[in-house]
C-alpha atoms as a PDB file:
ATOM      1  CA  UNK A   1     129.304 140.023 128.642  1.00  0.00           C
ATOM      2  CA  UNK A   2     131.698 141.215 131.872  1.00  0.00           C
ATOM      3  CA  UNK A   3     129.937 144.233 134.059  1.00  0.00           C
ATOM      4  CA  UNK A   4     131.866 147.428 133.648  1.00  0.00           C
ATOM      5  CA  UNK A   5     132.489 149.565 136.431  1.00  0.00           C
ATOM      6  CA  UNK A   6     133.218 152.867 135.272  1.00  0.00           C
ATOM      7  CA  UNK A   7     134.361 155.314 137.832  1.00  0.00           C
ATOM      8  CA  UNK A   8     134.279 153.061 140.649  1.00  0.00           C
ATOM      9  CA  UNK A   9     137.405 152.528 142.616  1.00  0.00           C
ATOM     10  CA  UNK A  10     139.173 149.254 143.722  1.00  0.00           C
ATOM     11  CA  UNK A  11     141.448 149.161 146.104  1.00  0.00           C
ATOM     12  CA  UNK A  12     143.689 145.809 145.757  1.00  0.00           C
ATOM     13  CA  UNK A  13     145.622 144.682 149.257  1.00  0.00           C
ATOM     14  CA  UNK A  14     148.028 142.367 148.395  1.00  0.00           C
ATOM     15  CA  UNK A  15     151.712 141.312 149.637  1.00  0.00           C
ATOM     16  CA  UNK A  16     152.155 139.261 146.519  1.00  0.00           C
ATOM     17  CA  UNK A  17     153.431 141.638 143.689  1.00  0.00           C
ATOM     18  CA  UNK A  18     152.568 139.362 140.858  1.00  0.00           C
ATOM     19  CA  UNK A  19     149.185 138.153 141.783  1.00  0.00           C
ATOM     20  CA  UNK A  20     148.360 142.241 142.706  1.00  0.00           C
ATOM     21  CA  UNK A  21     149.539 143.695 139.769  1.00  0.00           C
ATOM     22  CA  UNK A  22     147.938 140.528 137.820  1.00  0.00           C
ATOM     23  CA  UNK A  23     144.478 141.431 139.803  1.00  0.00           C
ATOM     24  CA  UNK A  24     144.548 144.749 139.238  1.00  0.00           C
ATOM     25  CA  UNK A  25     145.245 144.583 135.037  1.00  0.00           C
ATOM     26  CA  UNK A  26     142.054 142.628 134.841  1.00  0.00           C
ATOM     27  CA  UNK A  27     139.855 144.612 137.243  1.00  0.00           C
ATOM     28  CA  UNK A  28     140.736 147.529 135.102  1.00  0.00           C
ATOM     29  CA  UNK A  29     139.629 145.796 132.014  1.00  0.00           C
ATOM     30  CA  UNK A  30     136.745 144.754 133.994  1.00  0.00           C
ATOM     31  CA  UNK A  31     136.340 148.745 134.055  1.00  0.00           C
ATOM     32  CA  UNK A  32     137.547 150.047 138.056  1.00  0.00           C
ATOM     33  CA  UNK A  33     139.587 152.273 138.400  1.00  0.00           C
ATOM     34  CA  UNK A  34     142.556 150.266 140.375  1.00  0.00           C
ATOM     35  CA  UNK A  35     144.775 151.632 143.332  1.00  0.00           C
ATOM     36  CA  UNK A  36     147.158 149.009 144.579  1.00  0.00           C
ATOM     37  CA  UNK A  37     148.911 148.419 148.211  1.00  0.00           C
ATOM     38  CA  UNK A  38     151.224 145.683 149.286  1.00  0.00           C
ATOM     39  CA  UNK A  39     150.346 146.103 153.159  1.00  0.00           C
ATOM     40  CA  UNK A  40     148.370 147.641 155.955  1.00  0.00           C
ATOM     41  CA  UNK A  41     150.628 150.767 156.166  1.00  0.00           C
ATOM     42  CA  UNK A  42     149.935 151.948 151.887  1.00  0.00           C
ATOM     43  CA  UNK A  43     146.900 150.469 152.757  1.00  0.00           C
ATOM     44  CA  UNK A  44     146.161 153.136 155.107  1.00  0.00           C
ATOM     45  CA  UNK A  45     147.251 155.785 153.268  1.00  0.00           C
ATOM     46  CA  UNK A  46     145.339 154.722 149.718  1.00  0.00           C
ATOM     47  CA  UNK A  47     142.248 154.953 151.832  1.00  0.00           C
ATOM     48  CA  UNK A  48     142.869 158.105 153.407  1.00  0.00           C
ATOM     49  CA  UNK A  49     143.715 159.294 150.090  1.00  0.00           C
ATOM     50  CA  UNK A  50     140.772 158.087 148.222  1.00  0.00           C
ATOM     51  CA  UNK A  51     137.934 156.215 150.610  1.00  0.00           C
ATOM     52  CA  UNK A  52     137.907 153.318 147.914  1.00  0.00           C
ATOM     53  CA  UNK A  53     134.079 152.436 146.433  1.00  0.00           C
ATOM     54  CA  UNK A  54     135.634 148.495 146.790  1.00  0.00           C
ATOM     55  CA  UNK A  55     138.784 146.539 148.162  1.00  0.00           C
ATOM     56  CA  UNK A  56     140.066 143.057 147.613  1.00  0.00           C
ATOM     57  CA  UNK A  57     141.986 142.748 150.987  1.00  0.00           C
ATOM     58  CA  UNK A  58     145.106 139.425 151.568  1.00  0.00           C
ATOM     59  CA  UNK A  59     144.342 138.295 154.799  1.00  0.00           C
ATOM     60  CA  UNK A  60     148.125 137.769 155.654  1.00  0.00           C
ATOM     61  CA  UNK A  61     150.192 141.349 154.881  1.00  0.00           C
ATOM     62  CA  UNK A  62     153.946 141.805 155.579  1.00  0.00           C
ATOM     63  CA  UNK A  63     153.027 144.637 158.369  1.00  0.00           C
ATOM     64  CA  UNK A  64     149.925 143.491 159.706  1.00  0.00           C
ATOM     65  CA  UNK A  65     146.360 141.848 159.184  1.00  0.00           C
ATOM     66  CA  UNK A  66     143.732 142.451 156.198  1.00  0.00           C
ATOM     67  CA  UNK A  67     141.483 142.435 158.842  1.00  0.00           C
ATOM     68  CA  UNK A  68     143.227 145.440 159.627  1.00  0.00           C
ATOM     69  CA  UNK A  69     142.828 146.999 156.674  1.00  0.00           C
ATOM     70  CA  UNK A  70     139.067 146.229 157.194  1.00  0.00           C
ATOM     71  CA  UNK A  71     138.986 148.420 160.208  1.00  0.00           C
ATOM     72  CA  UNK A  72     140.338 151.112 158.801  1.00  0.00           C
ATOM     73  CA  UNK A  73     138.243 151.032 155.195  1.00  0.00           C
ATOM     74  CA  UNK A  74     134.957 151.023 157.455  1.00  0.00           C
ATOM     75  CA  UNK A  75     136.371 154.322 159.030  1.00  0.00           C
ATOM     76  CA  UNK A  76     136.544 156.004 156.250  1.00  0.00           C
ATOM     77  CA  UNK A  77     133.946 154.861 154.056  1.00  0.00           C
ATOM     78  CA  UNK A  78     130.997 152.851 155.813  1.00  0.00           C
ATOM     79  CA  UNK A  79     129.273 152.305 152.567  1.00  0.00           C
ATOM     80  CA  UNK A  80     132.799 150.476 150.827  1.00  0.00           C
ATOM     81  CA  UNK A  81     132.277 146.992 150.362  1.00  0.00           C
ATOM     82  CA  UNK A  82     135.472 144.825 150.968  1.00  0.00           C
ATOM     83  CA  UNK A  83     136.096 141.042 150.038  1.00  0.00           C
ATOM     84  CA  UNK A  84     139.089 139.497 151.567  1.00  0.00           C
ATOM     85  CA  UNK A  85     141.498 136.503 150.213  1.00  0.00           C
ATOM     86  CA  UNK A  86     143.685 134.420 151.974  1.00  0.00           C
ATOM     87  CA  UNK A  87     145.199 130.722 151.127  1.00  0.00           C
ATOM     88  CA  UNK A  88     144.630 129.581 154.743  1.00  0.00           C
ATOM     89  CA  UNK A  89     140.699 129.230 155.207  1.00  0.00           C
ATOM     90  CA  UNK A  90     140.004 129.597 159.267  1.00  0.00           C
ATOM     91  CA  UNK A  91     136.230 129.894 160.332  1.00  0.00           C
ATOM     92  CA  UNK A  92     137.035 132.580 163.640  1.00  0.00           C
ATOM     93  CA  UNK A  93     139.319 134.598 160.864  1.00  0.00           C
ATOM     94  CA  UNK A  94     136.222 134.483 158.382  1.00  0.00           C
ATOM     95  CA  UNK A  95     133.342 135.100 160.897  1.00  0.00           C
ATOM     96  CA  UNK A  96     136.016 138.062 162.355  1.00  0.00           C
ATOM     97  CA  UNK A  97     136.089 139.905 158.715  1.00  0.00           C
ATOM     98  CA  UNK A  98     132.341 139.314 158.287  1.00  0.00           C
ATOM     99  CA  UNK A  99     131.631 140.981 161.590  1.00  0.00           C
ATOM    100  CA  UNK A 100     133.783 144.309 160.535  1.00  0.00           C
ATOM    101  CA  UNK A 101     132.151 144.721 157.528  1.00  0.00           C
ATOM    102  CA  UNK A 102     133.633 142.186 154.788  1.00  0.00           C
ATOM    103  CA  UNK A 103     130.711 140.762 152.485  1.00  0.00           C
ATOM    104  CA  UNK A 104     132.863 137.859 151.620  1.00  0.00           C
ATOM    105  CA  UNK A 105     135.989 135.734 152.603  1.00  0.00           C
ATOM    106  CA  UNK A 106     137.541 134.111 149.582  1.00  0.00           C
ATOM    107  CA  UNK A 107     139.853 131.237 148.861  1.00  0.00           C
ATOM    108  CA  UNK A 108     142.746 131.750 146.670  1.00  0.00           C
ATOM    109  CA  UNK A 109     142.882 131.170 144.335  1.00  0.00           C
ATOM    110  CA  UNK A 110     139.687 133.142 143.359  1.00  0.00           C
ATOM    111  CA  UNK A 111     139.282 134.454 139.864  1.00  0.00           C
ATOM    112  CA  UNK A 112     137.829 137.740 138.823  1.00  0.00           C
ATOM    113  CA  UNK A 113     133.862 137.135 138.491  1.00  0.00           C
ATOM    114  CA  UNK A 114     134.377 135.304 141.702  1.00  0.00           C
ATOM    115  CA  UNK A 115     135.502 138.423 143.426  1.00  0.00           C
ATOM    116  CA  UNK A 116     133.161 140.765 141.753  1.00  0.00           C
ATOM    117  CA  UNK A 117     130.233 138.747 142.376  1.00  0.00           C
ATOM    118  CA  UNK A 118     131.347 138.662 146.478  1.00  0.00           C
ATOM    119  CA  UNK A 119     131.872 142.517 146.192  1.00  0.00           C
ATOM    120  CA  UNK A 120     128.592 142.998 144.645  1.00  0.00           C
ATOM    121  CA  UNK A 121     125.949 140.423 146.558  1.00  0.00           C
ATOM    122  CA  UNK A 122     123.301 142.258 148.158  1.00  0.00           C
ATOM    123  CA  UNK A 123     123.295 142.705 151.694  1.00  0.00           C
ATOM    124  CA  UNK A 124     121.532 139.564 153.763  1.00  0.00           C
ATOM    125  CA  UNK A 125     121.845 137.516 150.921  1.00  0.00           C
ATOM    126  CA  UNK A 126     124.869 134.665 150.751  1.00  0.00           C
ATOM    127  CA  UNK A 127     126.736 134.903 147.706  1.00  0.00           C
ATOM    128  CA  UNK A 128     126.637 131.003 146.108  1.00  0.00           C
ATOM    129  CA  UNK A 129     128.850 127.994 146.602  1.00  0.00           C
ATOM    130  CA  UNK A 130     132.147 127.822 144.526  1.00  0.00           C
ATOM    131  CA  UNK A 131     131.447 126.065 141.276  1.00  0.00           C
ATOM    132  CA  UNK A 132     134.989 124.675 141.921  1.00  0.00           C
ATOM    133  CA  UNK A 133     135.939 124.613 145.585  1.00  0.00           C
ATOM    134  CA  UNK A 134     139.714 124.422 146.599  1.00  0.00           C
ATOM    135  CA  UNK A 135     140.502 122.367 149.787  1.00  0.00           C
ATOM    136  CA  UNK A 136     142.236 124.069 152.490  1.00  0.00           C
ATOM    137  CA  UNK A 137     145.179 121.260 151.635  1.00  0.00           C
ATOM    138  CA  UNK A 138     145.326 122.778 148.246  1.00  0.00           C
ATOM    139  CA  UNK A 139     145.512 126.054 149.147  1.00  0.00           C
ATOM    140  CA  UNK A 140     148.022 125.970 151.172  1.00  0.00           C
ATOM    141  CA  UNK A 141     149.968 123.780 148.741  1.00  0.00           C
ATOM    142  CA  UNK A 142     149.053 126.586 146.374  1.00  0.00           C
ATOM    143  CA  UNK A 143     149.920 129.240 148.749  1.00  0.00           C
ATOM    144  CA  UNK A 144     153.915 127.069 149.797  1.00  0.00           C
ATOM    145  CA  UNK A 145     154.445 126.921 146.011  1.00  0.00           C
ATOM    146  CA  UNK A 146     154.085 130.746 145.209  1.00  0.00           C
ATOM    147  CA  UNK A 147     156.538 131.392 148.412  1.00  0.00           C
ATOM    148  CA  UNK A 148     158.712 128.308 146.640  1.00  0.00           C
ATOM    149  CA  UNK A 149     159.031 130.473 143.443  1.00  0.00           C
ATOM    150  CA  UNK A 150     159.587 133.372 144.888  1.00  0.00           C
ATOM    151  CA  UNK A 151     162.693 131.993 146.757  1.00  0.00           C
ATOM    152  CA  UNK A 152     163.732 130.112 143.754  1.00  0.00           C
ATOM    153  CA  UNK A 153     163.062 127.321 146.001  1.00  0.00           C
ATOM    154  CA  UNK A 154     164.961 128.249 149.101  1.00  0.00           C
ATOM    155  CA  UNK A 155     163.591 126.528 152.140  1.00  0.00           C
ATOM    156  CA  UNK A 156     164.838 128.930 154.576  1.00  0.00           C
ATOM    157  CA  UNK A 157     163.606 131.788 153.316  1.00  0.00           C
ATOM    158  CA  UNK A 158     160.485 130.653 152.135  1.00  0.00           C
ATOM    159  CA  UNK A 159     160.028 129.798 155.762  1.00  0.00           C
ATOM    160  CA  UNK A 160     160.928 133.042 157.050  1.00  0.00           C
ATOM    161  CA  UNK A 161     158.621 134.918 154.494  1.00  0.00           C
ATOM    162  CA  UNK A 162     155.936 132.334 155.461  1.00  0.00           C
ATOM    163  CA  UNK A 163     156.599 132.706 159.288  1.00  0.00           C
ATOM    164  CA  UNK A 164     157.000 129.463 160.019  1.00  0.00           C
ATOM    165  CA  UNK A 165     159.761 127.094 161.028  1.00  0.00           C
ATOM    166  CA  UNK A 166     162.493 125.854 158.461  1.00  0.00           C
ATOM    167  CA  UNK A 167     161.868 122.057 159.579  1.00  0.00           C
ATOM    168  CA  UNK A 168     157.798 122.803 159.825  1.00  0.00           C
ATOM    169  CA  UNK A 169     158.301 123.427 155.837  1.00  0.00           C
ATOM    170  CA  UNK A 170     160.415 120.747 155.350  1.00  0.00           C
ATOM    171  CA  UNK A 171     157.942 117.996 156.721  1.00  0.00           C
ATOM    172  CA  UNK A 172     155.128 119.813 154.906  1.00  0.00           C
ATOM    173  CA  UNK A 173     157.303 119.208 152.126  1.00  0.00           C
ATOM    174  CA  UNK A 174     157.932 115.686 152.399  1.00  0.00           C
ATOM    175  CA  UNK A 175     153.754 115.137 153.132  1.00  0.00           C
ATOM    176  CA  UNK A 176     153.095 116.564 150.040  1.00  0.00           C
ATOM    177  CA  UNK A 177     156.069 115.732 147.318  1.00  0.00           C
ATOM    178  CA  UNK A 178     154.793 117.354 144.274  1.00  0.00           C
ATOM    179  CA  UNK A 179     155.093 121.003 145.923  1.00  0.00           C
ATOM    180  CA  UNK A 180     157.926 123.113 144.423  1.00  0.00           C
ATOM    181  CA  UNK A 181     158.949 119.824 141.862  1.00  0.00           C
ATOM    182  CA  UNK A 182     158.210 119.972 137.923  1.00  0.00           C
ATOM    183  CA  UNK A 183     156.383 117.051 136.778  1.00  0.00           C
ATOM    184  CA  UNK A 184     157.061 115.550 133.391  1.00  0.00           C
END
């Protein structure tokens, strides 16, 4: 049977509207009570607002960092316990969020009991292994495909939302051939 979480809040960072609002329908059937941001700047003022109990931080945000975010959670609430996601896994990134006050750093794509059980390890003990780990090749296929959508497959823009160079994408594209094509 899922934990409920009655009263507590969760604050959900993400720059993705339809993985944020998906998060944040089942964390509210999961029982939190859900406040939503797409970047550092609502962010900012959801904390200031509210000084979260929780927060499922995106690394990568529009106007800034999730380890930004971080910062600012820990100023307001010392005691809030933050998990952040990103597609691209990067030790220094990871070993930066732990040291401002993260318990976890997650790869999407991370599913609900995954996140709650980061958010709710106890402190000095590390949370367990995924029981199905996603390589970082995966992810970011993962991560180039969601852009992809978005775009309705544009290359151009999907390289200027990811920040990257049009021809960068393109060879990524050509490495990895399934990415943005149906199979069947």
């Amino acid at each position: 049977m899922a934990r409920k979480f009655q009263g507590e809040t969760l604050l959900i960072v993400e720059n993705d509207d339809v993985f944020r609002e998906q998060l944040s329908k089942v964390m509210r059937n999961r029982g939190f009570d859900t406040i939503t941001a797409s970047g550092l700047r609502e962010a900012t003022e959801a904390i200031k607002a509210c000084a979260p109990t929780f927060a499922v931080i995106d690394l990568h945000l529009d106007d800034g960092s999730g380890l930004e975010v971080i910062e600012v959670l820990k100023a307001y609430s010392q005691d809030a316990r933050a998990v952040i996601l990103t597609g691209y896994g990067n030790t220094p990134t990871a070993v930066a969020a732990v040291k401002l006050g993260a318990t976890d750093y997650l790869a999407k794509p991370a599913d609900a009991d995954e996140i709650i059980d980061a958010l709710l390890v106890a402190d000095g003990v590390l949370p367990p292994a995924p029981e199905n780990p996603i390589s970082p090749e995966e992810a970011k296929r993962v991560h180039i495909e969601r852009f992809l959508e978005r775009t309705d497959g544009n290359i151009t823009k999907t390289a200027r939302l990811l920040k990257m160079h049009r021809r960068t994408l393109q060879r990524i594209l050509k490495r990895t051939p399934d990415i943005g094509q149906d199979s069947g």
